[in-house]
Protein backbone atom coordinates (compact mmCIF):
# COMPACT_ATOMS: atom_id res chain seq x y z
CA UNK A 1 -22.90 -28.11 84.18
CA UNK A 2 -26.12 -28.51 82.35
CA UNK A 3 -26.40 -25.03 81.16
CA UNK A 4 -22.64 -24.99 79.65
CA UNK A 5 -23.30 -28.34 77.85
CA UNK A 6 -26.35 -26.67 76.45
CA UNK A 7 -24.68 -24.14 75.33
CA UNK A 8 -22.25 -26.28 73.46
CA UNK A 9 -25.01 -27.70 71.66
CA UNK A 10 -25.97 -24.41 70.35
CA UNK A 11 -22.89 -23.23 69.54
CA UNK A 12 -22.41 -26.51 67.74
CA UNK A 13 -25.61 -26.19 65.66
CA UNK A 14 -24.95 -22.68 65.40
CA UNK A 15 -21.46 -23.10 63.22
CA UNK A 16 -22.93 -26.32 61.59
CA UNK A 17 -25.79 -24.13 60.13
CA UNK A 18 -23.82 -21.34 59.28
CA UNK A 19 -21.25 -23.66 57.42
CA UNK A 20 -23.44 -25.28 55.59
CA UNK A 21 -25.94 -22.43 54.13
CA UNK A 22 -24.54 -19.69 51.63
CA UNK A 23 -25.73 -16.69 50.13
CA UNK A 24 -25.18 -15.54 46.65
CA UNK A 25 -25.40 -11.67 46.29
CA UNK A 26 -23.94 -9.78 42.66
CA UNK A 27 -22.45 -6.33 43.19
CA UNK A 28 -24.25 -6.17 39.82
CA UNK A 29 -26.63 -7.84 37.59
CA UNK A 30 -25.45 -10.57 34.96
CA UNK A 31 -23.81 -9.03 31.96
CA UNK A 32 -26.23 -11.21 29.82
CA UNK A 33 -29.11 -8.86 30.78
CA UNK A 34 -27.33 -6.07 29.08
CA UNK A 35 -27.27 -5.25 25.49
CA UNK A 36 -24.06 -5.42 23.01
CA UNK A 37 -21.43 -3.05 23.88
CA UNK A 38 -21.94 -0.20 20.90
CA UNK A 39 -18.65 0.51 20.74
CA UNK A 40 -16.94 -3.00 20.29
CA UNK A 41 -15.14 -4.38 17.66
CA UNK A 42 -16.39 -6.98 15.72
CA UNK A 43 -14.35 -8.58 12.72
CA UNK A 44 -15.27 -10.64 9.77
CA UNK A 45 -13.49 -12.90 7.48
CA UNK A 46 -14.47 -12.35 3.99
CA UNK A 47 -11.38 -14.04 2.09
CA UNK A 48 -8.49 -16.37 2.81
CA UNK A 49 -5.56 -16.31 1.31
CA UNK A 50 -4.10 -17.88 -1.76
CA UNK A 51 -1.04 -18.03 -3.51
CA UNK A 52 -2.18 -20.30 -6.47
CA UNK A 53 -0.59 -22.54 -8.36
CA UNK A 54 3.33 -22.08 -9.34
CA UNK A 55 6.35 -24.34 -10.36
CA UNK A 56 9.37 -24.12 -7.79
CA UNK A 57 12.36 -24.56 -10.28
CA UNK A 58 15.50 -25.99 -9.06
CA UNK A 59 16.54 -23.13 -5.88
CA UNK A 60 13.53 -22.34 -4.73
CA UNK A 61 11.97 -18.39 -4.16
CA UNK A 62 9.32 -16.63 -3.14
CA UNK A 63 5.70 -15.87 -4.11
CA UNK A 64 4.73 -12.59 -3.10
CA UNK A 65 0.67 -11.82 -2.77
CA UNK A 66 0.16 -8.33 -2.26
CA UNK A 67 -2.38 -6.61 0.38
CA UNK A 68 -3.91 -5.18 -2.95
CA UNK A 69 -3.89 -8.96 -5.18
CA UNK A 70 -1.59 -9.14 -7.58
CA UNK A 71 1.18 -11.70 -7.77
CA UNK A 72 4.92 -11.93 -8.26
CA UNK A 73 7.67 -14.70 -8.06
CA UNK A 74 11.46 -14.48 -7.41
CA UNK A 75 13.85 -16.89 -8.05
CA UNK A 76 13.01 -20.26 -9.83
CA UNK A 77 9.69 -20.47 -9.35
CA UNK A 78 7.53 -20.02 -12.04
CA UNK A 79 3.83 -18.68 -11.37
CA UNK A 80 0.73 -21.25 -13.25
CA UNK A 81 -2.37 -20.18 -14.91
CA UNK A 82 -3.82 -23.48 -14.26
CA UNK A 83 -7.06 -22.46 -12.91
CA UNK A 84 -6.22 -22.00 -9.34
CA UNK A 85 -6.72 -18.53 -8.33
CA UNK A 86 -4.99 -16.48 -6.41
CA UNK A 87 -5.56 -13.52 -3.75
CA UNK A 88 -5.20 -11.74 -0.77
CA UNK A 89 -6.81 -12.33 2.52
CA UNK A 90 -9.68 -9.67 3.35
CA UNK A 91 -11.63 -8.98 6.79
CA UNK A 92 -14.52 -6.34 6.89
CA UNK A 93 -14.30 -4.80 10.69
CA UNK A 94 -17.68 -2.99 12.32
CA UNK A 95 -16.58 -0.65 14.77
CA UNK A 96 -17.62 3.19 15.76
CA UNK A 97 -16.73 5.66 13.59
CA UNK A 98 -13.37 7.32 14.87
CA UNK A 99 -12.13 4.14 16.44
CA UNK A 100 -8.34 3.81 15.97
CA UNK A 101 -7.34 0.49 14.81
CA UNK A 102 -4.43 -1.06 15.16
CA UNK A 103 -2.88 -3.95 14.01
CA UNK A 104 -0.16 -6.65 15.04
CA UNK A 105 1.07 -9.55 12.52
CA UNK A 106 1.51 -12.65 14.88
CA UNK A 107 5.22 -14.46 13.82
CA UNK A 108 5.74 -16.28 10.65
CA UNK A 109 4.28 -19.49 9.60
CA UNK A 110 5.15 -22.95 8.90
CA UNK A 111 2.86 -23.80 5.91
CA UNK A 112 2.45 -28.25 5.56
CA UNK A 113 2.05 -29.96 2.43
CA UNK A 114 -0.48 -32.53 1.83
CA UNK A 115 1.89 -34.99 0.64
CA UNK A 116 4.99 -33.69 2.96
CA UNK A 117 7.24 -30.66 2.79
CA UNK A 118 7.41 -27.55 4.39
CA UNK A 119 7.03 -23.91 3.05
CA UNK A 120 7.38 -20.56 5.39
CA UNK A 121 4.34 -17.90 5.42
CA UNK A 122 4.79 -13.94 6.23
CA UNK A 123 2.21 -11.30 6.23
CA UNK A 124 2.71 -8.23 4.78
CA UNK A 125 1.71 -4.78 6.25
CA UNK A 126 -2.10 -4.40 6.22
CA UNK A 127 -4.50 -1.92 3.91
CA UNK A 128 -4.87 0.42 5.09
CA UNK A 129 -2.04 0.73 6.73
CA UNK A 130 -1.78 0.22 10.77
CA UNK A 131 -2.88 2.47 12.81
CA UNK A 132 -5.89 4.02 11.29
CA UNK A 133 -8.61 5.47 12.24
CA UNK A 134 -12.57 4.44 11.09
CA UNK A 135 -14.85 6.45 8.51
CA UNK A 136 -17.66 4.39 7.80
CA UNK A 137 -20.93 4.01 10.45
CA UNK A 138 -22.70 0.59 11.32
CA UNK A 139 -23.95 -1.56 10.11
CA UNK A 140 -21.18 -0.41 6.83
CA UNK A 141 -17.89 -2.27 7.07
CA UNK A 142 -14.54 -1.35 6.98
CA UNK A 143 -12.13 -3.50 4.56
CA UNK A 144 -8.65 -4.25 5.33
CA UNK A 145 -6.52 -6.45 3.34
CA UNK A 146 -3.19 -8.83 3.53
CA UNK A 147 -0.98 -9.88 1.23
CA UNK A 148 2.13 -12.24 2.08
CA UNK A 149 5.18 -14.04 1.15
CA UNK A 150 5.37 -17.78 0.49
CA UNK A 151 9.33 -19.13 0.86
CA UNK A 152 9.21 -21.99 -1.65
CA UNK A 153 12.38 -24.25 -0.98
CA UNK A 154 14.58 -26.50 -3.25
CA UNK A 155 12.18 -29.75 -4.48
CA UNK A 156 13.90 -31.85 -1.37
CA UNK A 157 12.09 -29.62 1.21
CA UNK A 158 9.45 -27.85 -0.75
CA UNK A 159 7.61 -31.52 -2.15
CA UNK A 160 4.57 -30.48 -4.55
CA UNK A 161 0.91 -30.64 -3.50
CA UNK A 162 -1.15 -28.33 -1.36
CA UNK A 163 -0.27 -26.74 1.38
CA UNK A 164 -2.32 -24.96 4.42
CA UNK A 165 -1.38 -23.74 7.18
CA UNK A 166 -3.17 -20.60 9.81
CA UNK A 167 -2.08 -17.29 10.77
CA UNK A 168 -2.84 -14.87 13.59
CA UNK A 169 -3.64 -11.71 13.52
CA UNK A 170 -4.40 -8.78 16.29
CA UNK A 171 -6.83 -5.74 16.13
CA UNK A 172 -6.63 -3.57 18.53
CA UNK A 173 -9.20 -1.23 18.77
CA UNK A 174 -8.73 2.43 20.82
């Protein structure tokens, strides 16, 4: 009887030991102890995007910023020369030469104005156009631009001030 209730004891400490020690191991080391994958992606904002200043007019239209900069207006609005400049959105991307890039506009967006109203954001098609494939070596930068289209409602939804708003975009990179 002695021995069993020994051996309970030891089989008690036993699983409380176990239980209660662990052991880290890594199939590999920490990927902070390597250095920067050479054939990532890395993406830099150089310019937002702006449309400027414009007038709306009674209906309401577009302002169209093209991936290239130059401006255009449709309807009743009238585009201003009152200082504010406008211009296309530009990111410089570092990847290997030969990379394929490609490139997905995220959905259209809702654009809010500093003293109410509501105007609608879409991107245009990049420069160069997606896919396309890398030329220029590291630590040189490839450009690619954005232009977009601002729909400017009536005065009742579109009320004048300034107006921000953020958009998404995806590089892929093959």
């Amino acid at each position: 009887m002695k021995n069993k209730k020994q051996q309970w004891k030891l089989v008690t400490i036993l699983v409380l030991v176990l239980s209660t020690s662990s052991i880290v191991t890594f199939a590999q080391n920490p990927t902070d102890t390597f250095p920067k994958d050479p054939g990532s992606l890395s993406i830099y904002t150089i310019q937002n995007m702006s449309f400027g200043a414009f007038a709306q007019g009674g209906s309401g239209g577009t302002v169209i910023v093209s991936s290239n900069g130059t401006r255009s207006v449709t309807g009743s609005v009238i585009g201003l020369n009152l200082g504010v400049q406008y211009f296309h959105a530009i990111f410089e991307l570092d990847a290997p030469v030969g990379s394929i890039i490609s490139i997905l506009n995220g959905p259209d967006v809702t654009l809010t104005g500093s003293n109410g109203g509501s105007m609608s954001l879409s991107l245009s098609a990049s420069s160069p156009l997606s896919p396309f494939s890398t030329t220029i070596p590291s630590p040189g930068r490839t450009q690619v631009t954005f232009g977009g289209t601002l729909t400017v409602g009536t005065p009742q939804v579109t009320i004048p001030g300034s107006y921000s708003g953020t958009f998404y975009i995806t590089f892929n990179q093959e």
